[in-house]
Protein backbone atom coordinates (compact mmCIF):
# COMPACT_ATOMS: atom_id res chain seq x y z
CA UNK A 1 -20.00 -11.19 17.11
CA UNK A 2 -18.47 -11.96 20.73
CA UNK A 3 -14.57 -11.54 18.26
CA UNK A 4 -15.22 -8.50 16.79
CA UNK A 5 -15.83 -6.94 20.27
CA UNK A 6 -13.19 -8.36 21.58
CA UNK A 7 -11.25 -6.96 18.82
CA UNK A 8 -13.00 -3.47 18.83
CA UNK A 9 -12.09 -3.59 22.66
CA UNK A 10 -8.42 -4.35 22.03
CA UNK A 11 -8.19 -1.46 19.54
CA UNK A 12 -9.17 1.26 22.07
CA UNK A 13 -7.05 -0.06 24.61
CA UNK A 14 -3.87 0.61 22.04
CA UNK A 15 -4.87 3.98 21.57
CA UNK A 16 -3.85 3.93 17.82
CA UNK A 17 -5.66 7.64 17.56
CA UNK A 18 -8.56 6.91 15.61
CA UNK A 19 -12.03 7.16 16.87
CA UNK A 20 -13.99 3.44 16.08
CA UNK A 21 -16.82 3.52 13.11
CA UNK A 22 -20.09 2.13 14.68
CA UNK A 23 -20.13 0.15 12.13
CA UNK A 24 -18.15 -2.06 9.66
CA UNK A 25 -18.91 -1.41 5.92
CA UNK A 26 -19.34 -3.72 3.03
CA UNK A 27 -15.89 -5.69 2.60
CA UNK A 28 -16.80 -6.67 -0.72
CA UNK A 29 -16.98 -2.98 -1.81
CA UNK A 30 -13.99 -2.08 -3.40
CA UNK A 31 -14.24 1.53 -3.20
CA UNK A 32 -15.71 2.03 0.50
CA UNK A 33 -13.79 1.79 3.43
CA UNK A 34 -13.63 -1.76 5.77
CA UNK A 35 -12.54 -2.10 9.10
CA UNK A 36 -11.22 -5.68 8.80
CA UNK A 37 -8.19 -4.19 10.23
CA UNK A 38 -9.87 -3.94 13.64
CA UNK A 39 -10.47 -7.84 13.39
CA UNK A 40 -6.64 -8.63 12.88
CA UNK A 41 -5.28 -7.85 16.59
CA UNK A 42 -1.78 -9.26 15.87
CA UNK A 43 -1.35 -6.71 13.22
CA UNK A 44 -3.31 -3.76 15.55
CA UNK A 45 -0.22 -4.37 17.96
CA UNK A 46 2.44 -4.80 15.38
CA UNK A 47 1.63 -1.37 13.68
CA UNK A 48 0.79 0.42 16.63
CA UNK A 49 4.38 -0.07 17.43
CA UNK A 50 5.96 1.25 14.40
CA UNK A 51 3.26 4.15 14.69
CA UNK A 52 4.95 5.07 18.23
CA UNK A 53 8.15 4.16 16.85
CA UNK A 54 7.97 7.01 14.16
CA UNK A 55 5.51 9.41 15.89
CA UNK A 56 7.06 12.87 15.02
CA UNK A 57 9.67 11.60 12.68
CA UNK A 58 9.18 13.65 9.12
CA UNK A 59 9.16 11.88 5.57
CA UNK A 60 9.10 13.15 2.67
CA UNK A 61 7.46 9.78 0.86
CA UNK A 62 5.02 7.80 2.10
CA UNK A 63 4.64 4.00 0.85
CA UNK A 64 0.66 2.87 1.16
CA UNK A 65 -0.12 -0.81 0.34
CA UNK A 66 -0.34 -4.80 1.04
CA UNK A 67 2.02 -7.08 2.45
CA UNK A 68 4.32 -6.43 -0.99
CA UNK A 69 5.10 -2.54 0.73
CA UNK A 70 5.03 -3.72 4.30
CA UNK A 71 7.46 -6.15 3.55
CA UNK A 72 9.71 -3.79 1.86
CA UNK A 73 11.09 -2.40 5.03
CA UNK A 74 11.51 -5.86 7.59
CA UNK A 75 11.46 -8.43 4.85
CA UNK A 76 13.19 -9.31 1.91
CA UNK A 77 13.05 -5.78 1.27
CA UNK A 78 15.03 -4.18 4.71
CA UNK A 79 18.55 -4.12 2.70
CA UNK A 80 17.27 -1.75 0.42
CA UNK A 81 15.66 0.46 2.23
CA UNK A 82 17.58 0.97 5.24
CA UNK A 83 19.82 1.78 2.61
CA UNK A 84 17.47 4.19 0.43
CA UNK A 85 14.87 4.62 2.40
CA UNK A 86 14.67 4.38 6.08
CA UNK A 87 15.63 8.40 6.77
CA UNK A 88 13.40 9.54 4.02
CA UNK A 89 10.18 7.46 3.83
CA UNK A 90 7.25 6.05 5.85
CA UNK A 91 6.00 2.44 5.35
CA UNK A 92 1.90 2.69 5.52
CA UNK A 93 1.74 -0.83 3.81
CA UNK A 94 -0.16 -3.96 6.07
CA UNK A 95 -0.30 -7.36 5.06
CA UNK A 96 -3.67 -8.66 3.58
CA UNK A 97 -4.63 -5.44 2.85
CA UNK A 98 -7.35 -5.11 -0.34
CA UNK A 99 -8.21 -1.60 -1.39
CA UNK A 100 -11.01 -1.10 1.13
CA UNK A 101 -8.76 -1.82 4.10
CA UNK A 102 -6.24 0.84 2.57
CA UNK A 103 -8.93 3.06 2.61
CA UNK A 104 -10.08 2.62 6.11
CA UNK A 105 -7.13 3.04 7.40
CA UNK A 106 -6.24 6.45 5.62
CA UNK A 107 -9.59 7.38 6.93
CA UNK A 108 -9.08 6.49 10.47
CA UNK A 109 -5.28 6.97 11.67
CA UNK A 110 -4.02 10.09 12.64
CA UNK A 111 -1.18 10.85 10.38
CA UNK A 112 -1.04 14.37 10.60
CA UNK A 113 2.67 14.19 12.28
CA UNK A 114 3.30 13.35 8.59
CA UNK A 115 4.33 15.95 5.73
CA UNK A 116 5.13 14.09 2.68
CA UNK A 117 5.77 15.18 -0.18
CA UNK A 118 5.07 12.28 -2.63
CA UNK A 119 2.70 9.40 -1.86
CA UNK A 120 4.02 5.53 -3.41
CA UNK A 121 0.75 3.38 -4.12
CA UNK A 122 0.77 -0.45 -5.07
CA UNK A 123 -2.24 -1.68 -3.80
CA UNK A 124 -4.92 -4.29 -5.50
CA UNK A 125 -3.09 -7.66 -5.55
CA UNK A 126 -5.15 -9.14 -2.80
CA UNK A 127 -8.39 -7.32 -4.59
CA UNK A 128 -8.00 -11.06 -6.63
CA UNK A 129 -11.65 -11.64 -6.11
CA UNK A 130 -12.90 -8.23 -7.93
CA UNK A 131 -13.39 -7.32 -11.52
CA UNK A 132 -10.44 -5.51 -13.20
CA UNK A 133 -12.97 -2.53 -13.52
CA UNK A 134 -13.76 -2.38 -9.74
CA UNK A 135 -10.43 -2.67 -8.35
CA UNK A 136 -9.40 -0.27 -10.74
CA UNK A 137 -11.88 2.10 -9.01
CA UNK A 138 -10.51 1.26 -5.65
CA UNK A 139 -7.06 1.94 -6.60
CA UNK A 140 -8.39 5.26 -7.84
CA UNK A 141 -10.08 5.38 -4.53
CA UNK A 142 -6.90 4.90 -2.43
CA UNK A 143 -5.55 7.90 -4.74
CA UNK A 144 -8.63 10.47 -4.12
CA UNK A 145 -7.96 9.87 -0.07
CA UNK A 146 -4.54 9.99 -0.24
CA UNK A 147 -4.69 13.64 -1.87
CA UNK A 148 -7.26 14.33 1.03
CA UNK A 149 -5.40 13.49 3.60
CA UNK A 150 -1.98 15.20 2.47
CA UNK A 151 -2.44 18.37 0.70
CA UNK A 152 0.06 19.28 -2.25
CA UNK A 153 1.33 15.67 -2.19
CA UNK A 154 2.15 14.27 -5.60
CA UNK A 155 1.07 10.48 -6.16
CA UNK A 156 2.76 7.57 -7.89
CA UNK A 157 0.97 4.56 -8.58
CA UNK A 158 2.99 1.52 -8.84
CA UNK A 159 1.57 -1.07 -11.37
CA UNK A 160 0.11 -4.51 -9.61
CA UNK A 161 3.17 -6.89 -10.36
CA UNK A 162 2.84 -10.03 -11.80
CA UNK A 163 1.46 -13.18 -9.52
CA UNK A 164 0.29 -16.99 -9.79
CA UNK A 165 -3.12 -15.78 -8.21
CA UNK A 166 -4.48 -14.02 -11.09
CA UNK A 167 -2.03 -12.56 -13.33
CA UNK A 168 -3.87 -11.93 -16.70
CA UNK A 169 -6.61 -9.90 -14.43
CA UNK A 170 -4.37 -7.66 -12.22
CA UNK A 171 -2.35 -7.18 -16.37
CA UNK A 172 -5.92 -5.85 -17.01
CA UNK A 173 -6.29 -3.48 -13.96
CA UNK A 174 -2.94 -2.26 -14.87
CA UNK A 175 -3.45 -1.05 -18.21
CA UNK A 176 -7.06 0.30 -16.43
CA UNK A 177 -5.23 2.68 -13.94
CA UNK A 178 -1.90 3.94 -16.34
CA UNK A 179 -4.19 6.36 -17.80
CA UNK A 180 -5.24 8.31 -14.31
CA UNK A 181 -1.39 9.95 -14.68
CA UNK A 182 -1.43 13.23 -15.74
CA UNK A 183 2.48 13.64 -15.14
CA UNK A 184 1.47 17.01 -12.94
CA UNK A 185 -0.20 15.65 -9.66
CA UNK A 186 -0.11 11.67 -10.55
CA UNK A 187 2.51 9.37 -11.98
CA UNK A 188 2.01 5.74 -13.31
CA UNK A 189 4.82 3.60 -12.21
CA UNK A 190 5.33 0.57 -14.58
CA UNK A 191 7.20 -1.88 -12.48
CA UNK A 192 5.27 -4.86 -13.43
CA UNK A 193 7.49 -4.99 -16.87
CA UNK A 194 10.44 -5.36 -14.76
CA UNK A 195 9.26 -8.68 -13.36
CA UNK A 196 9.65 -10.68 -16.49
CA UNK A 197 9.13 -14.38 -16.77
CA UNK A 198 11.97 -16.51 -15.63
CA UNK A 199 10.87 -20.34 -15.72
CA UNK A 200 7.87 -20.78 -14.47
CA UNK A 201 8.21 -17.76 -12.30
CA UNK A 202 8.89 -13.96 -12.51
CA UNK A 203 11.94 -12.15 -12.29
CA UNK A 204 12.15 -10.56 -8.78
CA UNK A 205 9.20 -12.73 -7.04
CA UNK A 206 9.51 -15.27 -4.83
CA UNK A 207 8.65 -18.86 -4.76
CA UNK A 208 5.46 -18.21 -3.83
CA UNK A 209 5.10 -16.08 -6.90
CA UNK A 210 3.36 -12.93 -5.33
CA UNK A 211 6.27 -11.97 -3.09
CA UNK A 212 9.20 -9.74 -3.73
CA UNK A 213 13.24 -11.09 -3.86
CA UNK A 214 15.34 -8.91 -2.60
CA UNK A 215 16.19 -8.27 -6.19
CA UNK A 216 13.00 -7.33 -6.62
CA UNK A 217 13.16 -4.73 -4.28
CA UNK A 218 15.93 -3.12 -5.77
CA UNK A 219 14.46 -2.91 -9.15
CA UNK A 220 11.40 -1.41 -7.49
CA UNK A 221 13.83 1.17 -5.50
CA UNK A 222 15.59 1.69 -9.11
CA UNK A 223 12.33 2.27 -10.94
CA UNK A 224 11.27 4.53 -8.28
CA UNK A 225 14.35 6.73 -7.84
CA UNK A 226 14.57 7.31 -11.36
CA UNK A 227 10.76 8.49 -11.43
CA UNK A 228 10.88 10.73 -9.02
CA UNK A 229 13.94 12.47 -9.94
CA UNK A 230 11.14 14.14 -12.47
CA UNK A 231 8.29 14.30 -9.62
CA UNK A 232 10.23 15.92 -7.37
CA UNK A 233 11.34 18.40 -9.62
């Protein structure tokens, strides 16, 4: 008890422009919003300063996810999108992140400075825990609030790529959440077929076999910029 206050104290003081739930929810709930984020101070810091850092600054996209997004633009990942995306997009993706922590945070920041036009979702990988069915439904969770928060935006979710955590169950979410495209407001995204086996690894992952090569972040950026030459239309 005595950490999360000191954690719910550290939040206010970094004025991240969200007023604090009076309580925390069910973390096991895929679907309902968790504020584990307030226990992670490191990361309360770190994207407080990329908040400030792009407070005011339009994009038309809008990347929500795990470490596998936030990694896309100071990891493995910067080449590519300092090259694609950095004048276009904003990076909403936090390491650790399960679907209910995506949620919360949607809930709870004050994006409004933002505008964007499509929405990119990969979310569920660290859901590894959950039923296929219920992360599923908190993938189609993470959808419903992004279309709340940003009217008119158009959604593309990104398949759950292939990893050495549970691979055969996030193959099942995947083939749960294709159907929710309706090629008007939502797109399906089916990177994982990219990431083909290579050894005993994937194509495009990293040794630790959940995280993206830089390779792998271009054939995400490839994928992507072919899809939405037809969502953007």
């Amino acid at each position: 008890m005595k950490r999360l206050l000191i954690a719910l104290a550290t939040a206010a003081t970094l004025n991240l422009g969200f007023a604090l739930p009076a309580a925390a929810l069910d973390p096991a709930t895929t679907t309902a919003s968790d504020q584990n984020y307030l226990a992670r101070v490191p990361y309360q810091t770190y994207f407080a300063d990329y908040l400030a850092l792009r407070k005011g600054r339009q994009s038309d996209i809008i990347f929500i996810g795990d470490s596998i997004t936030e990694q896309f633009r100071w990891g493995a990942g910067a080449s590519v999108w300092n090259r694609v995306y950095e004048n276009r997009a904003f990076d909403f993706g936090l390491g650790a992140d399960k679907t209910q922590h995506a949620l919360w945070r949607l809930e709870n920041f004050d994006l409004s400075f933002l505008k964007p036009k499509v929405a990119v979702i990969m979310i569920g990988t660290n859901n590894v825990g959950n039923e296929p069915e219920d992360i599923a439904a908190g993938i189609k969770a993470v959808v419903a609030a992004t279309q709340q928060k940003f009217a008119g935006v158009k959604v593309v979710v990104v398949s759950i790529l292939p990893n050495a955590r549970a691979d055969q169950r996030m193959a099942a979410v995947n083939k749960l959440i294709a159907p929710i495209a309706d090629q008007k407001s939502i797109w399906y995204l089916n990177l994982a077929a990219r990431f083909t086996p290579e050894g005993d690894n994937w194509k495009g992952l990293s040794g630790d076999k959940l995280h993206l090569t830089t390779a792998g972040y271009t054939a995400w950026s490839e994928e992507l910029e072919a899809l939405l030459a037809t969502v953007q239309k």
